[in-house]
N, C-alpha and C. Protein backbone atom coordinates (compact mmCIF):
# COMPACT_ATOMS: atom_id res chain seq x y z
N UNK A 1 -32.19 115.33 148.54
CA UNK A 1 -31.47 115.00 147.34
C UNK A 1 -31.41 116.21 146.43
N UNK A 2 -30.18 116.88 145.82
CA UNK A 2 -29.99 117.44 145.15
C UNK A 2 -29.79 117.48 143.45
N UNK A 3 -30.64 117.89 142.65
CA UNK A 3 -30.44 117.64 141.47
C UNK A 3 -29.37 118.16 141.15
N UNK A 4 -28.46 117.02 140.18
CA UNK A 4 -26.92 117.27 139.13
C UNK A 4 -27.01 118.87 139.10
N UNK A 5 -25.90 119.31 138.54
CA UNK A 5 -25.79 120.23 137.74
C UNK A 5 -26.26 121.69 137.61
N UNK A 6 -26.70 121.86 139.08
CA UNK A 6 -27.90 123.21 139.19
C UNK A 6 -26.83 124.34 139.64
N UNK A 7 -25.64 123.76 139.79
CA UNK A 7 -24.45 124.69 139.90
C UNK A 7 -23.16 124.91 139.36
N UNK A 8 -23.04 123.21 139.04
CA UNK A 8 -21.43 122.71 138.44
C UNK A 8 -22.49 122.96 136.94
N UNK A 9 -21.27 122.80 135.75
CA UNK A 9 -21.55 122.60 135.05
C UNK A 9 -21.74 121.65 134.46
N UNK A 10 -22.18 120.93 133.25
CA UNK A 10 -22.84 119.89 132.84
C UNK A 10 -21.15 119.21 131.61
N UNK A 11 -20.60 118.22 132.05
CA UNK A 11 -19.43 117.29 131.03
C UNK A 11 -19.85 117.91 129.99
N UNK A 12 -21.21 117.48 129.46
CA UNK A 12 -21.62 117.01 128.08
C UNK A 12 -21.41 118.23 127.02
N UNK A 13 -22.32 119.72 127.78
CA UNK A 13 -22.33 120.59 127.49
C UNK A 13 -21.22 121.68 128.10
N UNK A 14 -20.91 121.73 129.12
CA UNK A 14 -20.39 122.75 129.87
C UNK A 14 -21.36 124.04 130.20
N UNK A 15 -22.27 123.43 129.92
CA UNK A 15 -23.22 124.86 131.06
C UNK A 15 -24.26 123.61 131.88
N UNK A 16 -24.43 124.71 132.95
CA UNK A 16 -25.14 124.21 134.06
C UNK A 16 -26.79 124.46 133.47
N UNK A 17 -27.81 123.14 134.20
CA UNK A 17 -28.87 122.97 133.75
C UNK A 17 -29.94 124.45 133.26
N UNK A 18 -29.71 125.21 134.34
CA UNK A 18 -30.84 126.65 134.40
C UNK A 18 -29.94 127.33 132.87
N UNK A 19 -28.90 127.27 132.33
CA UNK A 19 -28.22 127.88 131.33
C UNK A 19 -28.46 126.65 129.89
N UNK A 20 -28.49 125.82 129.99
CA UNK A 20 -28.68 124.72 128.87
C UNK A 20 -30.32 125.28 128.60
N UNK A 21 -31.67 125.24 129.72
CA UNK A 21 -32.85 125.57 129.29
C UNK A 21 -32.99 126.53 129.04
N UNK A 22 -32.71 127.86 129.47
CA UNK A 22 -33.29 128.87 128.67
C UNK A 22 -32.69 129.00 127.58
N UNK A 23 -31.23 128.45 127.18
CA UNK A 23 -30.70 127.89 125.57
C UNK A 23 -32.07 127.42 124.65
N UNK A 24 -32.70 126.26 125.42
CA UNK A 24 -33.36 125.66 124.42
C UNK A 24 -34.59 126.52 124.48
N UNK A 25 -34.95 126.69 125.49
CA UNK A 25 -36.43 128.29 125.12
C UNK A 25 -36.20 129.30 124.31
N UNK A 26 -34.93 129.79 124.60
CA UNK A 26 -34.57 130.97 123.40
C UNK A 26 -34.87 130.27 122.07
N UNK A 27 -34.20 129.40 121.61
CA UNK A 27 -34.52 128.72 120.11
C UNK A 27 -35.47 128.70 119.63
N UNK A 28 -36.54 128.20 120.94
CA UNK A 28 -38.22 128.20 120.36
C UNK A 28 -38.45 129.91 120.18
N UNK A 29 -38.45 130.64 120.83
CA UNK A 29 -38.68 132.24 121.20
C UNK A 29 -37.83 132.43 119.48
N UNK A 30 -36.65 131.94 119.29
CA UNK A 30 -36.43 132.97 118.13
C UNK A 30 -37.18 132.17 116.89
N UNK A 31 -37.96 130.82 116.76
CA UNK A 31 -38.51 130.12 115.80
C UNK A 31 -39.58 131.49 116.19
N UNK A 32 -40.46 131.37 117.23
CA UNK A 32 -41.82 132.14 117.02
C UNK A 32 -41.50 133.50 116.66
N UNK A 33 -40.65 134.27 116.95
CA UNK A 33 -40.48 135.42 116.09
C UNK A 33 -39.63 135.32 114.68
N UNK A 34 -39.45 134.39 114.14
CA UNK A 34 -38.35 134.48 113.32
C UNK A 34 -39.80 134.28 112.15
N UNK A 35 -40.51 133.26 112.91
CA UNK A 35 -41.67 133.15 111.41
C UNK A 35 -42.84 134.50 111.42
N UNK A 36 -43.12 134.89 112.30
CA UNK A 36 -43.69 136.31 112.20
C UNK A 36 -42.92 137.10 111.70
N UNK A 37 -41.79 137.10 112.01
CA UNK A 37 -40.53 138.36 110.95
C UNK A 37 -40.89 138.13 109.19
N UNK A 38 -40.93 136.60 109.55
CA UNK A 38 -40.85 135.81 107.74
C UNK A 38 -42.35 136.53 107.23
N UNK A 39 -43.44 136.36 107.72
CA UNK A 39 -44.47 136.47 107.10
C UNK A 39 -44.93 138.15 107.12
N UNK A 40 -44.27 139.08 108.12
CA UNK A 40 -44.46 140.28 108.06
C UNK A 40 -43.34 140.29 106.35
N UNK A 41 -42.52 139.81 105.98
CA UNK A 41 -41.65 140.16 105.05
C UNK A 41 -42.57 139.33 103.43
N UNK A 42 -42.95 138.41 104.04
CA UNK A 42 -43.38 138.01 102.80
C UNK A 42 -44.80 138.45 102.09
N UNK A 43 -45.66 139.51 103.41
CA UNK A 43 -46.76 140.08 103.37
C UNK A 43 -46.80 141.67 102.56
N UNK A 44 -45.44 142.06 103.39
CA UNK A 44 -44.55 142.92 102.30
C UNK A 44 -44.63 143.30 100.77
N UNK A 45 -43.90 142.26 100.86
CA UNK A 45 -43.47 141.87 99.04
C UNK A 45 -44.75 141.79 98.38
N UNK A 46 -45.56 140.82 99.09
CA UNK A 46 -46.33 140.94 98.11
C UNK A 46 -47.78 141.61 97.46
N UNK A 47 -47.63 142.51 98.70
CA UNK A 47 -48.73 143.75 98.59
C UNK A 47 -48.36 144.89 97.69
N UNK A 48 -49.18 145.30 97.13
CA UNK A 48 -49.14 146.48 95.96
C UNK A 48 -48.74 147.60 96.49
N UNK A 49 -49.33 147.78 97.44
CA UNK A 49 -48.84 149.36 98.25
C UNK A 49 -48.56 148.74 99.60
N UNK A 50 -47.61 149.41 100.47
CA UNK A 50 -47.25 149.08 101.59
C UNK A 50 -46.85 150.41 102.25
N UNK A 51 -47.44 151.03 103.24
CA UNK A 51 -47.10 152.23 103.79
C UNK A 51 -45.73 152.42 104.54
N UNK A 52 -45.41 153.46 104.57
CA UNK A 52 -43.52 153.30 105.47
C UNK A 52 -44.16 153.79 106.65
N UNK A 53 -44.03 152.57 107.62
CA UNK A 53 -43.79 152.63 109.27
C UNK A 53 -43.58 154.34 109.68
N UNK A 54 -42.75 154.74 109.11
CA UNK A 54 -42.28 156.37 109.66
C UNK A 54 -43.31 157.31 109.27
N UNK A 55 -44.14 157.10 108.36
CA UNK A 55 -45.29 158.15 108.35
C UNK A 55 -46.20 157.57 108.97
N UNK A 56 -46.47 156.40 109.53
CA UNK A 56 -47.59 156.19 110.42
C UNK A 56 -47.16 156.21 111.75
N UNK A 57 -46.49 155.67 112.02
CA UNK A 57 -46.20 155.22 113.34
C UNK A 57 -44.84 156.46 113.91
N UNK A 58 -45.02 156.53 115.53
CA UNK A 58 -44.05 157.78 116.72
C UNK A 58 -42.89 157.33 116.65
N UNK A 59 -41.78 157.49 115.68
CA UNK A 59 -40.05 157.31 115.54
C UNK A 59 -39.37 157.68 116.66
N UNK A 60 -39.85 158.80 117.22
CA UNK A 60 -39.28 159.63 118.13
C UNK A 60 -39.31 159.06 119.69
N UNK A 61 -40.72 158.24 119.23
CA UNK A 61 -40.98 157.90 120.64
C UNK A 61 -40.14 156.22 120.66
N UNK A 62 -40.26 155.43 119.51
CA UNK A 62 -39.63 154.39 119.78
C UNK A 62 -38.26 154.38 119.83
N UNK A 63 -37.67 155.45 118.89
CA UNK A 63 -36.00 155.32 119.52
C UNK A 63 -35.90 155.86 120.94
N UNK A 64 -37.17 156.37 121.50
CA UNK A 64 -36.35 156.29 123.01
C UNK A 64 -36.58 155.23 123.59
N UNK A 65 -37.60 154.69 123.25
CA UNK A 65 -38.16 153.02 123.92
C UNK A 65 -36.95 152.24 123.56
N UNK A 66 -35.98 152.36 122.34
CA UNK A 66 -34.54 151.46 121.69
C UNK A 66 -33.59 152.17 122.54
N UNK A 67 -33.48 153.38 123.00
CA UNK A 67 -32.37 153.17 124.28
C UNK A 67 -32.68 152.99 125.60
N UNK A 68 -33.94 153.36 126.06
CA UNK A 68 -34.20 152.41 127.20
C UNK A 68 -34.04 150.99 127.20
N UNK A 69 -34.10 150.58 125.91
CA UNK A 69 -34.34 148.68 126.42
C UNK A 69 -32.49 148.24 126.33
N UNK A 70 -31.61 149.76 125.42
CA UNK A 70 -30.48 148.75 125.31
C UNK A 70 -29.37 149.56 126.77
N UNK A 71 -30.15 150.57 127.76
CA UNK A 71 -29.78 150.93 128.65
C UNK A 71 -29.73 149.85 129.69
N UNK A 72 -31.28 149.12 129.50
CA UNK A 72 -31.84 148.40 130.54
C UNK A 72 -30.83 147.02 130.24
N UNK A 73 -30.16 146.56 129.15
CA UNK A 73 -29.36 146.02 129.27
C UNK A 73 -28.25 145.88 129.13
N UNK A 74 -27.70 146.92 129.58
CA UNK A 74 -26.50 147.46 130.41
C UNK A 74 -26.35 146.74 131.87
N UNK A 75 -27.79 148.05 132.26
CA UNK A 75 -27.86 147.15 133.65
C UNK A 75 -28.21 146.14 134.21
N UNK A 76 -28.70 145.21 133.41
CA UNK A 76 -28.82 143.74 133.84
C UNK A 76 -27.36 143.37 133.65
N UNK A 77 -26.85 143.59 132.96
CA UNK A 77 -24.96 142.88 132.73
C UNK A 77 -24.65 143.54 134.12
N UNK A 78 -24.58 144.64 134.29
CA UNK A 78 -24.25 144.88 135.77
C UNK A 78 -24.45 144.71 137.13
N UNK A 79 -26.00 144.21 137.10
CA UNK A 79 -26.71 143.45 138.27
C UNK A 79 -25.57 142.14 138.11
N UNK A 80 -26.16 141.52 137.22
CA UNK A 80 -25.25 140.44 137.23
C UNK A 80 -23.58 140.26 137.57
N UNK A 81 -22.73 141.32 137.29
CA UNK A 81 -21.44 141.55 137.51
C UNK A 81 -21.31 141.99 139.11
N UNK A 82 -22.28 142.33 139.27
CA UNK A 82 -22.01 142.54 140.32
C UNK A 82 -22.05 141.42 142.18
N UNK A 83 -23.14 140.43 141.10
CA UNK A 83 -23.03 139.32 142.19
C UNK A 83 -21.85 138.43 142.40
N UNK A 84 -21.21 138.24 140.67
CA UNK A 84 -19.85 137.94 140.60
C UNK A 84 -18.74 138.54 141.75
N UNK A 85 -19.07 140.14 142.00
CA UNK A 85 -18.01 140.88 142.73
C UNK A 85 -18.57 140.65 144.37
N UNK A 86 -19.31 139.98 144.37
CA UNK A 86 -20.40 139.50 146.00
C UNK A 86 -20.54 140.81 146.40
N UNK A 87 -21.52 141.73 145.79
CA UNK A 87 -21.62 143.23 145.79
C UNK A 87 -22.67 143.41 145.91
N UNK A 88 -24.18 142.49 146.54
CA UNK A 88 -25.32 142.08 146.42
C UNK A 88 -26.19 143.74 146.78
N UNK A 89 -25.76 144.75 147.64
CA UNK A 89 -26.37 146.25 147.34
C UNK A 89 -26.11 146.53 145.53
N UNK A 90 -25.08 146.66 145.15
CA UNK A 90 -25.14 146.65 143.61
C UNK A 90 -26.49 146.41 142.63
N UNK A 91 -26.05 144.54 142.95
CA UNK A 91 -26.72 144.29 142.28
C UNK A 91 -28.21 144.55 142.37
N UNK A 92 -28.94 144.49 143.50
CA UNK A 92 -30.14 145.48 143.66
C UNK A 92 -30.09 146.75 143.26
N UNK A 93 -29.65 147.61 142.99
CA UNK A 93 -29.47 149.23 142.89
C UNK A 93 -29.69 148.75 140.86
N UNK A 94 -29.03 147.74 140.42
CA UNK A 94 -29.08 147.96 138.63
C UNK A 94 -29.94 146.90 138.51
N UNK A 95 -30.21 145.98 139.41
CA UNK A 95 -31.52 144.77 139.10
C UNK A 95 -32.82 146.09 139.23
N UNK A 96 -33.21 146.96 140.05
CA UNK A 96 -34.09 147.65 140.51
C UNK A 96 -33.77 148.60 139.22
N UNK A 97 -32.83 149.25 138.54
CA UNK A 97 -33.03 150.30 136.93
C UNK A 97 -33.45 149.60 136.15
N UNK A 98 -32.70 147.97 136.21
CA UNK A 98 -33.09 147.34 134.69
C UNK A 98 -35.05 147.20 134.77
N UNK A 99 -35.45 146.90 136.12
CA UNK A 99 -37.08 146.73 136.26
C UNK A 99 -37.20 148.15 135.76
N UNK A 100 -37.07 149.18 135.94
CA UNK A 100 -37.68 150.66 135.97
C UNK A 100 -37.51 151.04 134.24
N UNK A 101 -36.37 150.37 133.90
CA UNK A 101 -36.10 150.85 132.54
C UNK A 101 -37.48 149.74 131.62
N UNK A 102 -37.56 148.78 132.12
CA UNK A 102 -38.95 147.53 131.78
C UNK A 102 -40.21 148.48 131.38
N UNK A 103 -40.46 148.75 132.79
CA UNK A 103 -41.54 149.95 133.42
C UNK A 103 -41.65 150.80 132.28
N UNK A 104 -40.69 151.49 131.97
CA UNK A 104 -40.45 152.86 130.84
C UNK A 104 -40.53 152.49 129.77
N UNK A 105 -40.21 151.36 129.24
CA UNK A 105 -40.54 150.93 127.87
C UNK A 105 -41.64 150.31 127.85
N UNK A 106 -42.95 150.34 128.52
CA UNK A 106 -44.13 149.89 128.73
C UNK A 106 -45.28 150.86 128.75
N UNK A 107 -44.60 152.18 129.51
CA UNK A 107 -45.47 153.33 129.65
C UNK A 107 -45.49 154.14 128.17
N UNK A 108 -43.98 154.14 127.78
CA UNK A 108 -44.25 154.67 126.29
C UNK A 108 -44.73 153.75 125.07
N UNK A 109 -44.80 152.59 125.25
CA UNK A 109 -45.99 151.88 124.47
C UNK A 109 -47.05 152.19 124.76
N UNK A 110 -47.74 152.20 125.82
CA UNK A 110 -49.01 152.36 126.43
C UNK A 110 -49.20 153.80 125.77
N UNK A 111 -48.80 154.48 125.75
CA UNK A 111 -48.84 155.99 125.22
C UNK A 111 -48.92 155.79 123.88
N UNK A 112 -48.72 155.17 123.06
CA UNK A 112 -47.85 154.91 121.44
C UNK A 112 -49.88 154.29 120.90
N UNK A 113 -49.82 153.26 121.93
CA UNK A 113 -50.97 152.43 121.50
C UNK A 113 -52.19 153.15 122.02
N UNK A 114 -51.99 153.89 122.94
CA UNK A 114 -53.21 154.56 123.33
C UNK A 114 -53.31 156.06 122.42
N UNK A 115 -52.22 156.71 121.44
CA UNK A 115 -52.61 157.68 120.53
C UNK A 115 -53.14 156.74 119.60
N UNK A 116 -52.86 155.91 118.95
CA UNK A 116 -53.76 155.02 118.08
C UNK A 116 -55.22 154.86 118.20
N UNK A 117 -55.23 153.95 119.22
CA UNK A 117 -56.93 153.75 119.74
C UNK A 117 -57.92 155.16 119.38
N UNK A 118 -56.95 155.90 120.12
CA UNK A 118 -57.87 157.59 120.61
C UNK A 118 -58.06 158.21 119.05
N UNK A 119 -57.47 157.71 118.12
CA UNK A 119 -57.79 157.98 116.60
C UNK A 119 -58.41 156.85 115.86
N UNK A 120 -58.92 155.87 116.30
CA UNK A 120 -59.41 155.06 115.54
C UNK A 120 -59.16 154.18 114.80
N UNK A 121 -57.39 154.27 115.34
CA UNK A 121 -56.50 152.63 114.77
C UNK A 121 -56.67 151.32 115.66
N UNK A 122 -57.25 150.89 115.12
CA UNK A 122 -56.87 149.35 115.29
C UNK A 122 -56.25 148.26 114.82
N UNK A 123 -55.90 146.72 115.25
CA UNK A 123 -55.19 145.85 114.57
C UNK A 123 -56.13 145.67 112.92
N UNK A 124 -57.19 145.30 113.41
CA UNK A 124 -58.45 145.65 112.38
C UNK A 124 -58.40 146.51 110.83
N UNK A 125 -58.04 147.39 111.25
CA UNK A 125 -57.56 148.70 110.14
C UNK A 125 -57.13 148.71 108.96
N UNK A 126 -55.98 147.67 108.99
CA UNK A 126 -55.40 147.22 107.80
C UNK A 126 -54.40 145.78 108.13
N UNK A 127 -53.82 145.39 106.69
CA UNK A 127 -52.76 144.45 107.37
C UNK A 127 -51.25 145.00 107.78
N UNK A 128 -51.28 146.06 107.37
CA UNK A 128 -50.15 147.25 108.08
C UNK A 128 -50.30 147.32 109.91
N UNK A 129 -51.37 147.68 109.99
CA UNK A 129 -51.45 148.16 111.35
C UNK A 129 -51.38 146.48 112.11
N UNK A 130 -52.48 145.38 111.45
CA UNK A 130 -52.29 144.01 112.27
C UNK A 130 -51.01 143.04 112.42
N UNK A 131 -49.81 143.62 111.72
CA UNK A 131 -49.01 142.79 111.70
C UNK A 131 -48.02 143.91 112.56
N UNK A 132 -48.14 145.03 112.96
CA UNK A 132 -47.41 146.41 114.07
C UNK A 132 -48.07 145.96 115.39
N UNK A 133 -49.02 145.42 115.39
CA UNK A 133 -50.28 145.26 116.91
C UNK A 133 -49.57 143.94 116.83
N UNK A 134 -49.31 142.94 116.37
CA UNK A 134 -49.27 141.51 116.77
C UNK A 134 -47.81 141.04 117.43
N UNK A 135 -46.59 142.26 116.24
CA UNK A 135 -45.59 141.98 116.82
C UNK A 135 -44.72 142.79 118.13
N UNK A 136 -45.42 144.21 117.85
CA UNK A 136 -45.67 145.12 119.14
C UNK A 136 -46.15 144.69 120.16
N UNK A 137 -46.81 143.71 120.09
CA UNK A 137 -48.22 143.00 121.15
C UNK A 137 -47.25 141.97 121.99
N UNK A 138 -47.11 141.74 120.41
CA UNK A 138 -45.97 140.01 121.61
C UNK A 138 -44.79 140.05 122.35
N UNK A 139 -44.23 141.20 121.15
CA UNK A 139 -43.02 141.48 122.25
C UNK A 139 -43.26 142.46 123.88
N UNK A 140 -44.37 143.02 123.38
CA UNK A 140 -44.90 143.32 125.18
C UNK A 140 -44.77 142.43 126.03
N UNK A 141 -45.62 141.51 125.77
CA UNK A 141 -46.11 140.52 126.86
C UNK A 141 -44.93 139.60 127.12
N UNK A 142 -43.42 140.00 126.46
CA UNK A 142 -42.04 139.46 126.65
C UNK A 142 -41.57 140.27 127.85
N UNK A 143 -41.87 141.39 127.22
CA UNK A 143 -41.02 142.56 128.58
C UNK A 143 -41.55 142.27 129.88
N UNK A 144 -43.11 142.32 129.29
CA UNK A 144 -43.63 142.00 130.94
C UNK A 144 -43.01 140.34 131.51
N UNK A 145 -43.09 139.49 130.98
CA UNK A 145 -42.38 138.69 131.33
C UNK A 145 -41.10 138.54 132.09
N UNK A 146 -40.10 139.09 131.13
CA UNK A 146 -39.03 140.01 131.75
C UNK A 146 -39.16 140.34 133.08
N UNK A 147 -40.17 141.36 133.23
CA UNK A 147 -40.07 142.57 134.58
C UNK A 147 -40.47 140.98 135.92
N UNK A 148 -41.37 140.70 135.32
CA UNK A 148 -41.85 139.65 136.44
C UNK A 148 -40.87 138.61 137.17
N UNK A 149 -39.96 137.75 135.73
CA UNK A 149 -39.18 137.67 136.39
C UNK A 149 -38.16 138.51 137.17
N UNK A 150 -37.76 139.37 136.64
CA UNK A 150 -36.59 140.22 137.23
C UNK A 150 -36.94 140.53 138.49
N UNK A 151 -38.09 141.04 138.35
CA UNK A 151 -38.86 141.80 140.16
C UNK A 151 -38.72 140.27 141.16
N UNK A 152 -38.98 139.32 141.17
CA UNK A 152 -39.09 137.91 141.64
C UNK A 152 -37.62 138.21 142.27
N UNK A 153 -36.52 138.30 141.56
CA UNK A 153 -35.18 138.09 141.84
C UNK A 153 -34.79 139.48 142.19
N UNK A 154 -35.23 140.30 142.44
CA UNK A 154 -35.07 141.57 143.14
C UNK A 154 -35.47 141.24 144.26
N UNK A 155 -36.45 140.70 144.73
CA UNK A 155 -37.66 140.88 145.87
C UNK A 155 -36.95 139.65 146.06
N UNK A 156 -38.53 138.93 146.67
CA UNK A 156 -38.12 137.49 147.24
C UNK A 156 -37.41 136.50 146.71
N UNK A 157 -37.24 136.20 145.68
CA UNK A 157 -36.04 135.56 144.45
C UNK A 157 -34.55 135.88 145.47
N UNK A 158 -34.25 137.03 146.09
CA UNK A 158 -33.05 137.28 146.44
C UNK A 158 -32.65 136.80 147.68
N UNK A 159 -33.83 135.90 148.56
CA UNK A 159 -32.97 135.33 149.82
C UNK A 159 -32.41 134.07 148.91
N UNK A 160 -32.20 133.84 148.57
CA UNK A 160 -31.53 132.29 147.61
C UNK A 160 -30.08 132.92 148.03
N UNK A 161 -29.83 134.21 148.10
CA UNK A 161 -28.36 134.81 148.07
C UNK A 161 -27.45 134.44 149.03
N UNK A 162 -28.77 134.39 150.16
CA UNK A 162 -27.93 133.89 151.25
C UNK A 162 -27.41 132.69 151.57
N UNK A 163 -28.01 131.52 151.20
CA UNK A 163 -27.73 130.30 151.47
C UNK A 163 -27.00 129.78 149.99
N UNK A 164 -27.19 129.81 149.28
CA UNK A 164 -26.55 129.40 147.81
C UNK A 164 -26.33 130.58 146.58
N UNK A 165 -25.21 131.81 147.01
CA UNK A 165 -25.11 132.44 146.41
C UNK A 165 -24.46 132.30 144.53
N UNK A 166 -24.00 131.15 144.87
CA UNK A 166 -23.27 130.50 143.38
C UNK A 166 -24.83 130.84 142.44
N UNK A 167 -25.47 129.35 142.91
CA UNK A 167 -27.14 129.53 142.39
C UNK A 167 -28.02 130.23 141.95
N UNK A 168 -27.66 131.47 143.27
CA UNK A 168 -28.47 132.92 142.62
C UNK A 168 -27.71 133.66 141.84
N UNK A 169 -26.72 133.27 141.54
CA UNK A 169 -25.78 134.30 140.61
C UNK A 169 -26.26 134.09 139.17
N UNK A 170 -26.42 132.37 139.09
CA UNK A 170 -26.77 131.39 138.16
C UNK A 170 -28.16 132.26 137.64
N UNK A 171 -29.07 131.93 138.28
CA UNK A 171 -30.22 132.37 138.05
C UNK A 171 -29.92 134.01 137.50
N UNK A 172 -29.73 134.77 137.71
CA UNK A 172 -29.91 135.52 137.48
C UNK A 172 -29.23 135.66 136.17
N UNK A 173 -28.20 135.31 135.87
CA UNK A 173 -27.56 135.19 134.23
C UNK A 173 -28.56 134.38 133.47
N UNK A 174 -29.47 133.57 133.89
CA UNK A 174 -30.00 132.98 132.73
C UNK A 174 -31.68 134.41 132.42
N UNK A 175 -31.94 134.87 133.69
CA UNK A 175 -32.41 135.67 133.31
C UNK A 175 -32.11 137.05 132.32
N UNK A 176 -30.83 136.99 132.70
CA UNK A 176 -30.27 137.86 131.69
C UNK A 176 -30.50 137.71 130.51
N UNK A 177 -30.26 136.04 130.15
CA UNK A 177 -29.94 135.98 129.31
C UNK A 177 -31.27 136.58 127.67
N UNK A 178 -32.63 135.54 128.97
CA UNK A 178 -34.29 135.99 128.46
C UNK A 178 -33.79 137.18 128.12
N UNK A 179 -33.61 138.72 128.95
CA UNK A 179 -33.58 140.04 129.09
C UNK A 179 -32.95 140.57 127.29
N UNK A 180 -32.09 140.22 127.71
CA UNK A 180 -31.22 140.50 126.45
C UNK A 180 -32.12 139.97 125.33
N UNK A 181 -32.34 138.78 124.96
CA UNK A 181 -32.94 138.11 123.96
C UNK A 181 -34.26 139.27 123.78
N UNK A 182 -35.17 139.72 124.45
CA UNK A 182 -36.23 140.57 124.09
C UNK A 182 -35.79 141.92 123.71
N UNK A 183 -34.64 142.08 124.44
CA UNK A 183 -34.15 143.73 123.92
C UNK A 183 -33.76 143.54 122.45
N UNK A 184 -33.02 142.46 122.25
CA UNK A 184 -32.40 141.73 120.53
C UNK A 184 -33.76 142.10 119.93
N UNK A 185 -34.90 141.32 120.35
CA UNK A 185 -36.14 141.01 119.04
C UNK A 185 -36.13 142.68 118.91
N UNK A 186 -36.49 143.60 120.26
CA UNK A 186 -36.99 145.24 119.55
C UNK A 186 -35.94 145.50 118.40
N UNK A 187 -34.62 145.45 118.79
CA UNK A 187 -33.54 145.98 118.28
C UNK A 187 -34.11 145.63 116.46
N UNK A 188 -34.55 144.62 116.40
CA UNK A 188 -34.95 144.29 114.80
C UNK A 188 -36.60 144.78 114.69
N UNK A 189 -37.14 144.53 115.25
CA UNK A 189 -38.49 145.39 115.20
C UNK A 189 -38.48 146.79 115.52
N UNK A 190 -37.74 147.61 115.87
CA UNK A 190 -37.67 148.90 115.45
C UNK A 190 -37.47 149.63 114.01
N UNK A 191 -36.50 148.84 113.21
CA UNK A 191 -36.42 149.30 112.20
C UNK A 191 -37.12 148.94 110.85
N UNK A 192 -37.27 147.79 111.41
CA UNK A 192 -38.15 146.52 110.30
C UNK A 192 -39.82 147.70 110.35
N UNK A 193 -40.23 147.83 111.02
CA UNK A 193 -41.37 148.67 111.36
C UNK A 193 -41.65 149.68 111.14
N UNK A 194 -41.40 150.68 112.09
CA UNK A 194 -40.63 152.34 111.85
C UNK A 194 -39.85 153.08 110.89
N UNK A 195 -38.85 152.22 110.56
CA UNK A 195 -37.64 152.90 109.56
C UNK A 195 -37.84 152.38 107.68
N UNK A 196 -38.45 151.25 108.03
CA UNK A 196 -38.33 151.17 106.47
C UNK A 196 -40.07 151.50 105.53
């Protein structure tokens, strides 16, 4: 027995089930960052002194981490376009950059957070540095999320191609869709952080 909708789309809504849920996960994902955004802003305001992100924290290093993540989703739109074109070498060749570009925006955190440590910053430090560690922190453990899925649907995720290629096309747009949504949160935590 086959569950409704795991390919057609849904009357009610017009997207198919794997595209309606990560709809409703994103919502929660942008409630949990939207109230950490709120309280980094309202922690802000109402502190006497508040240091600018750009004299503490590597600018140089996160705008390259902000075009790796909006490179890396490039090539997930193109993994994906490309299963559309039944181009399935493609889409491995930019499913396999968008993981590597994951990878790269992980190693230069790891670098970012490990000059910190090696000087004696911690979340601890201040409420400057604990509210840079918490939302730096979380949106990590997004990317990695990200990579895990993505690698899944690179690797073994990709015999689905053969027998129900509609499906895996499916899947993989809703992963996109996660993909994109975490590159969005940096895109506002770069500047919210760093720049102002």
């Amino acid at each position: 027995m086959q569950i409704p909708y795991t390919v057609t789309t849904r009357p009610d809504t017009g997207l198919h089930n794997a595209k309606l849920g990560i709809w409703l996960f994103l919502a929660s994902e942008v409630m949990l960052f939207g109230s950490l955004f709120s309280a980094y802003i309202l922690l802000r305001v109402a502190a006497v002194e508040w240091p600018h992100g750009s004299q503490l924290l590597n600018v140089p290093l996160a705008f390259i981490n902000t075009v790796i993540l909006i490179a890396s989703s490039v090539t997930m739109v193109l993994s994906w376009a490309s299963l559309k074109m039944k181009d399935f070498a493609k889409y491995r060749r930019y499913m396999g950059l968008t993981i590597l570009c994951g990878f790269g925006f992980l190693i230069i955190k790891a670098f970012e957070y490990g000059a910190k440590f090696s000087h004696g910053i911690f979340p601890a430090e201040d409420l400057f540095y604990a509210t840079y560690f918490t939302l730096t922190g979380l949106h990590g453990l997004h990317v990695i999320g990200g990579i895990i899925v993505n690698a899944y649907f690179w690797g073994p995720g990709s015999r689905l191609w053969n027998t129900e290629p509609e499906r895996f096309t499916n899947r993989v747009e809703v992963a996109g869709l996660y993909w994109h949504f975490v590159d969005l949160v940096w895109i506002f935590l770069f500047p919210t952080l760093y720049l102002l």
